[in-house]
Protein backbone atom coordinates (compact mmCIF):
# COMPACT_ATOMS: atom_id res chain seq x y z
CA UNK A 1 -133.04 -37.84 -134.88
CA UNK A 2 -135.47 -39.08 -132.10
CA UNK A 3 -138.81 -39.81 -131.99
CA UNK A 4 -140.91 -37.35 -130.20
CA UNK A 5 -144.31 -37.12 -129.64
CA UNK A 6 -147.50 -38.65 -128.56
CA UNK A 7 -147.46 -42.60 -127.89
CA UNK A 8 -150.67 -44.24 -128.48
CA UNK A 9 -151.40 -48.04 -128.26
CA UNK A 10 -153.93 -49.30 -130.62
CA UNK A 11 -155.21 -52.17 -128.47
CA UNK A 12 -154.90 -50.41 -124.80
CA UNK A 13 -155.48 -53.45 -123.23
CA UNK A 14 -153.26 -55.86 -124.96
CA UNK A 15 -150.65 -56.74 -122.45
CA UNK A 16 -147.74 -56.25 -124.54
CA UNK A 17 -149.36 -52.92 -125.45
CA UNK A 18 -149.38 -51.82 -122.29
CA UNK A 19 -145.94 -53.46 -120.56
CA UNK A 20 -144.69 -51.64 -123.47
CA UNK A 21 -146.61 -47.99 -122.79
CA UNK A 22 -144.79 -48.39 -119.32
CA UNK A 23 -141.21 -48.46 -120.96
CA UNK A 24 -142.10 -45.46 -123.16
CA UNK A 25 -143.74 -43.40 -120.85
CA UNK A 26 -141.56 -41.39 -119.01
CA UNK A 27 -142.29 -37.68 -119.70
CA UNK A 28 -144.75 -38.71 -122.24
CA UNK A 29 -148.02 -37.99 -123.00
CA UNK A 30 -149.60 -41.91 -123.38
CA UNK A 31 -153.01 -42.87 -125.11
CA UNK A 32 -154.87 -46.09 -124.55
CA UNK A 33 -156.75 -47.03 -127.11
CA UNK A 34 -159.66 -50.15 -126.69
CA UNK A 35 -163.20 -50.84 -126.26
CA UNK A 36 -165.04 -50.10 -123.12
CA UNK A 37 -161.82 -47.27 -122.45
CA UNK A 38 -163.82 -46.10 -119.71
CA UNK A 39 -162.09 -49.51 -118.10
CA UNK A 40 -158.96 -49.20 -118.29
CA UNK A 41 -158.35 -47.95 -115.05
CA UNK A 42 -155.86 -50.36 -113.96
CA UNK A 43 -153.72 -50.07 -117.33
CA UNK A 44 -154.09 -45.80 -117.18
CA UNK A 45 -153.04 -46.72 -113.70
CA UNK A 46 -149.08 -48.57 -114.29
CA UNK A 47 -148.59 -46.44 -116.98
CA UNK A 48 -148.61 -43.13 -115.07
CA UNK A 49 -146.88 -44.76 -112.42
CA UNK A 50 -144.47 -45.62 -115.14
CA UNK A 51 -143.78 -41.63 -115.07
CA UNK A 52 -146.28 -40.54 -118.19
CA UNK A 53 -146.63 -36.94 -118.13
CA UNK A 54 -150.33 -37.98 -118.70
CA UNK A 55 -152.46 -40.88 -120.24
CA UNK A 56 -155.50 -40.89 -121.90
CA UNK A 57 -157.86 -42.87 -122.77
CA UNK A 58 -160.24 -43.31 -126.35
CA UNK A 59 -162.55 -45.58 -127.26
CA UNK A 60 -161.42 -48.21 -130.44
CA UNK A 61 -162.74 -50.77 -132.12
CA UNK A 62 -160.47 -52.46 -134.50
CA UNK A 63 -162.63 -53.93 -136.67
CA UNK A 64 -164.92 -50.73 -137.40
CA UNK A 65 -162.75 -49.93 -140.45
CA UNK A 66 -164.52 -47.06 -140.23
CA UNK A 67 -163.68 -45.21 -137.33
CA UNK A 68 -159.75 -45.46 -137.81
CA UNK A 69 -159.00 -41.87 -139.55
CA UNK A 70 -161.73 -40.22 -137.40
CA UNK A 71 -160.15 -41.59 -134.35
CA UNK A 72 -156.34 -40.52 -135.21
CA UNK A 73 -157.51 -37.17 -136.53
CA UNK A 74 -159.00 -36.45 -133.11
CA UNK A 75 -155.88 -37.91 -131.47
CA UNK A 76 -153.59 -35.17 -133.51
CA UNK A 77 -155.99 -32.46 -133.05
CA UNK A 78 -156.28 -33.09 -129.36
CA UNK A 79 -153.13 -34.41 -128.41
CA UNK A 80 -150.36 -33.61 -131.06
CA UNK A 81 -148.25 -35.37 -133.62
CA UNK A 82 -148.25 -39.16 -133.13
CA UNK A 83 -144.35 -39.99 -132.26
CA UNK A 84 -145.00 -43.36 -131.65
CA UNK A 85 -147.91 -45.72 -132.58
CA UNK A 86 -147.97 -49.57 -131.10
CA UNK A 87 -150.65 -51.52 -133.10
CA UNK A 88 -150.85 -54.65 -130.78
CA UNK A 89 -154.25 -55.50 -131.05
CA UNK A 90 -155.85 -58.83 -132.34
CA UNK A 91 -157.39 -62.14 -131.63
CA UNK A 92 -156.52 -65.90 -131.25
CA UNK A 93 -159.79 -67.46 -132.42
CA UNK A 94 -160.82 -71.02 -132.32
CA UNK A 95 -159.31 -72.81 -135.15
CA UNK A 96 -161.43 -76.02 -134.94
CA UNK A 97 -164.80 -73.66 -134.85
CA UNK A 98 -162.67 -71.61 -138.10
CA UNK A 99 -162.52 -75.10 -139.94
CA UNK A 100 -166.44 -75.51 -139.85
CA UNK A 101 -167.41 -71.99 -139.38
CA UNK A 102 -166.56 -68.96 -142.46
CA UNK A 103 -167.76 -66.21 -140.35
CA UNK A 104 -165.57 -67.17 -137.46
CA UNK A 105 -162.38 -67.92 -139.92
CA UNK A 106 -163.69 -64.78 -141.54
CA UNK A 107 -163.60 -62.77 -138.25
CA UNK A 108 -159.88 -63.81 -137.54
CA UNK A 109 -158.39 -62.45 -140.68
CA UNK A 110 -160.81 -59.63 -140.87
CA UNK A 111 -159.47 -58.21 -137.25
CA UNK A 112 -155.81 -59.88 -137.64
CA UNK A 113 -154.90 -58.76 -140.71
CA UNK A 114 -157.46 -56.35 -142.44
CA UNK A 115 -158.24 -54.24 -139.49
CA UNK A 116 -154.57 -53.91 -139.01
CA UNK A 117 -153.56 -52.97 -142.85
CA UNK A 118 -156.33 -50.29 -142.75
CA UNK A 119 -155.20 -48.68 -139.53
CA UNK A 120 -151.80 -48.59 -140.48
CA UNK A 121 -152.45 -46.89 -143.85
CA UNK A 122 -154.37 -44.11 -141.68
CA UNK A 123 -151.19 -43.69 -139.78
CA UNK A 124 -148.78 -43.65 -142.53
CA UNK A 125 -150.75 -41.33 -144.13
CA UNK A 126 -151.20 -38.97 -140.74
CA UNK A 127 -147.20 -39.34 -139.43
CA UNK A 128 -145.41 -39.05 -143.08
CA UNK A 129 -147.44 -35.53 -143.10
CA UNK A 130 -146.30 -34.51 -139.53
CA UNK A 131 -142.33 -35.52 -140.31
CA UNK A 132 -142.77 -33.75 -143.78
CA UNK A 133 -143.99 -30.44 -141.64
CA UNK A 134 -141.36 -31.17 -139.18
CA UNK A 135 -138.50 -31.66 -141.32
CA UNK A 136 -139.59 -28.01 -143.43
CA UNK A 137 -139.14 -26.62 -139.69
CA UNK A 138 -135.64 -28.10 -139.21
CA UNK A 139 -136.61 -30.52 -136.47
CA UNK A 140 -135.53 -33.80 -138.12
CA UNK A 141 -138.22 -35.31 -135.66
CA UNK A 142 -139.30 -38.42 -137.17
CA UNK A 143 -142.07 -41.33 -135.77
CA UNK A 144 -142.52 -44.98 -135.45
CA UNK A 145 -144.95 -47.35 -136.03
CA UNK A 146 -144.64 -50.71 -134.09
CA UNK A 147 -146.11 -53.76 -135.93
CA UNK A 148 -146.51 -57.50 -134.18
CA UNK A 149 -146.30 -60.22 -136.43
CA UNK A 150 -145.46 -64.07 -134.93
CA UNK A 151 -144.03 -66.49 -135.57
CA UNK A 152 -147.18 -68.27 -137.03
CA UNK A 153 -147.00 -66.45 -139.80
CA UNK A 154 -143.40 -67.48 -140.94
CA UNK A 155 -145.26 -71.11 -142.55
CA UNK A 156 -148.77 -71.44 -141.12
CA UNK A 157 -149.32 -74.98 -139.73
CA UNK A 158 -152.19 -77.27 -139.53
CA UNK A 159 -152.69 -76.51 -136.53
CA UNK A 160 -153.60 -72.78 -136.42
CA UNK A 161 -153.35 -72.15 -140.50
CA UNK A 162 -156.48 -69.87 -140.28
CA UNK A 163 -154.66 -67.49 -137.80
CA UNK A 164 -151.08 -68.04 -139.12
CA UNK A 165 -152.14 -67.03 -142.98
CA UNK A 166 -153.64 -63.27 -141.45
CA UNK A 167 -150.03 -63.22 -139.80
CA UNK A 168 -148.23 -64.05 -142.60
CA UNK A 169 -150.05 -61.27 -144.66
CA UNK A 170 -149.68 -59.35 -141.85
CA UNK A 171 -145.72 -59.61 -142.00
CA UNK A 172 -145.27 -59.40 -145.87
CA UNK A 173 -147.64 -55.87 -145.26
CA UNK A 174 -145.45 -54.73 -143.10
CA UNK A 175 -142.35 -55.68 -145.07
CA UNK A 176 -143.72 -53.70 -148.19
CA UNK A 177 -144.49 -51.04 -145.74
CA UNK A 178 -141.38 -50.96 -143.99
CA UNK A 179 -139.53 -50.12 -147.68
CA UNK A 180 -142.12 -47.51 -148.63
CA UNK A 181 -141.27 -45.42 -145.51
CA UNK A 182 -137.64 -45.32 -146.28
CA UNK A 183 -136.50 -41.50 -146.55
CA UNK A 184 -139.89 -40.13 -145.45
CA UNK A 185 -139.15 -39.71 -141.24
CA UNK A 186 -141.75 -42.31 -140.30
CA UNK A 187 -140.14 -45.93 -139.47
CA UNK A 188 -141.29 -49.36 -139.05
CA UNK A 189 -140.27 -51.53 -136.31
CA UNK A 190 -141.73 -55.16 -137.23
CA UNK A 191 -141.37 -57.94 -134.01
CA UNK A 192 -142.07 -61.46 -133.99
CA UNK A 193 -142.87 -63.16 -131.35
CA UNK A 194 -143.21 -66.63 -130.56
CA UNK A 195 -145.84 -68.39 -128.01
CA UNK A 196 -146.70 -65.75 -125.63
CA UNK A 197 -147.64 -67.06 -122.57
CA UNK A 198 -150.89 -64.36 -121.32
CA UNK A 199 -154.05 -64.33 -121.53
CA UNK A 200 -154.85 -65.10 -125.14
CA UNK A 201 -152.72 -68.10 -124.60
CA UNK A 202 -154.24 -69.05 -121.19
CA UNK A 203 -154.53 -73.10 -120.89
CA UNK A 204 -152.47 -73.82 -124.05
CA UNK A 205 -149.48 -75.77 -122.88
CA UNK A 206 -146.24 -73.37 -123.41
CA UNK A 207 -144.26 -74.02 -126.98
CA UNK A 208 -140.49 -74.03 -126.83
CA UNK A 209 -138.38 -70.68 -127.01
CA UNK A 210 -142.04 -69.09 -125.06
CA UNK A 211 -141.60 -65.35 -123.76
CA UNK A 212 -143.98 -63.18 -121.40
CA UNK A 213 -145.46 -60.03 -121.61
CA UNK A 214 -142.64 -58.26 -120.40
CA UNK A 215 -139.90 -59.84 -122.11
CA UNK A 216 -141.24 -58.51 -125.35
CA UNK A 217 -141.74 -55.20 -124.55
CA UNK A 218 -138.46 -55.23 -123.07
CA UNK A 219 -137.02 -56.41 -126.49
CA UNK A 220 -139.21 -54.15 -128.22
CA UNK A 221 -138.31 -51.11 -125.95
CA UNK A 222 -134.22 -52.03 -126.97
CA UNK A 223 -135.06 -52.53 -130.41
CA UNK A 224 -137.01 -48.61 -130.52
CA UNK A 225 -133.50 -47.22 -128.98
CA UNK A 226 -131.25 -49.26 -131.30
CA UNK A 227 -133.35 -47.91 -134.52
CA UNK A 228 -133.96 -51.53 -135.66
CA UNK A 229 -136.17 -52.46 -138.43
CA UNK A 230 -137.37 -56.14 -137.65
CA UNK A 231 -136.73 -58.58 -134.22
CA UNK A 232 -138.12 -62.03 -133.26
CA UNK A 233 -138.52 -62.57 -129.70
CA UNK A 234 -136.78 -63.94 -128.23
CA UNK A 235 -133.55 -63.61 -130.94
CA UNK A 236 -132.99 -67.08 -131.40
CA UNK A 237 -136.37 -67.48 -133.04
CA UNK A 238 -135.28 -66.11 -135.69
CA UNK A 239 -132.90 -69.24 -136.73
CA UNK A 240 -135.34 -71.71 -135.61
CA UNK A 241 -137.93 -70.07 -137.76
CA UNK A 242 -135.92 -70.32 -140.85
CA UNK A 243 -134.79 -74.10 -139.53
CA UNK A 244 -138.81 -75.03 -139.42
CA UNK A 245 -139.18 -73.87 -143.31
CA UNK A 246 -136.83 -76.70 -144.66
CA UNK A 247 -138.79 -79.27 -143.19
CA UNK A 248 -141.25 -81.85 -145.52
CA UNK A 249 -144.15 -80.98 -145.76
CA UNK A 250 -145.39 -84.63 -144.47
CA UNK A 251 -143.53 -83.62 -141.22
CA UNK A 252 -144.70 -79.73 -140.65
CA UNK A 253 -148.62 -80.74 -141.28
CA UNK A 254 -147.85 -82.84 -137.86
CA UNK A 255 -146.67 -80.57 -136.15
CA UNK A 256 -148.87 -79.13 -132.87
CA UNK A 257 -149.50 -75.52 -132.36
């Protein structure tokens, strides 16, 4: 089976939601999600140059819970079945302003972690009905759903715990997810990244194993063609990540961001 289909990025202007569009777009017909769509020139731009068969463009605001099922019901009636959905929006926040201020700390899990679990339940729902129609048809066409996670949320730290507890809910979502889709033709591809260095991250001194932009769509793009369920990125991560969990406690609350 492959996936087939519309790809749409949730978060059009992320810029691993986009660097990843490009990868994905030959022959394909590409939406771009985001606020203020009628700006995305420059990312409709690289991804038809990336060989889309045509992009699109749709106004989205995460955290309007809202909007989610009207906006991917207009997407299928407009464009098609969904083959592939990235869901790479989110925000950084200010964790010192999060410490003193419960609307801020508020805002970060509302848009990192419940904006996220209600657009992927709209999805689910939506794709699991276009494989079940596809697979009474004889198509075997399935579709994906590509989740970021980080490594933050593997055991939050001191030092960004506000942001690092919607990730960690985040990933064991995903997980749960991820084993409720088995057998139905819609997948879950879960990545974890470590410190990207971008704009979210601009003036925040690199941390070790750091990747750009393009190096994780490039790993994502690998892990879509290899069928894989979960990556860090970059790979070694992974065995650092599970290293950093045995440490004290009276260590890892010392530890810097």
């Amino acid at each position: 089976m492959k996936d087939t289909g519309v790809v749409v990025i949730f978060g059009g202007r992320s810029e691993i939601g986009v660097e990843l569009a490009t990868r994905l777009a030959a022959g394909a017909t590409v939406v771009l999600a985001a606020r203020d769509a009628q700006r995305l020139m420059d990312e409709r731009a690289a991804v038809m140059a990336a060989g889309a068969a045509a992009v699109h463009v749709r106004e989205f605001d995460a955290d309007a819970l809202a909007s989610h099922t009207p906006l991917v019901e207009s997407i299928v009636a407009e464009f098609g079945p969904i083959g592939t959905a990235v869901v790479s929006f989110g925000i950084l926040g200010d964790q010192s302003r999060a410490e003193a201020d419960p609307a801020h700390a508020a805002a970060i899990v509302h848009t990192d972690y419940t904006a996220q679990v209600s657009l992927l339940t709209v999805l689910v729902t939506t794709m699991r009905k276009a494989a079940g129609r596809a697979e009474r048809r004889g198509k075997g066409n399935r579709g994906t759903i590509v989740v970021f996670s980080s490594v933050a949320g593997a055991r939050p730290r001191r030092a960004n715990y506000v942001y690092g507890s919607a990730k960690s809910g985040l990933d064991a979502f995903s997980r749960g997810l991820a084993d409720a889709l088995h057998g139905t033709g819609v997948r879950l591809l879960l990545v974890r990244p470590g410190f990207v260095i971008g704009r979210m991250t601009e003036g925040m001194s690199p941390a070790p194993l750091s990747s750009t932009p393009p190096q994780v769509a490039d790993a994502v793009a690998r892990a879509l063609a290899k069928g894989r369920d979960e990556i860090w990125v970059p790979r070694s991560l992974g065995a650092l990540a599970f290293g950093l969990r045995m440490l004290p406690r009276s260590v890892w609350r010392r530890l810097p961001r």
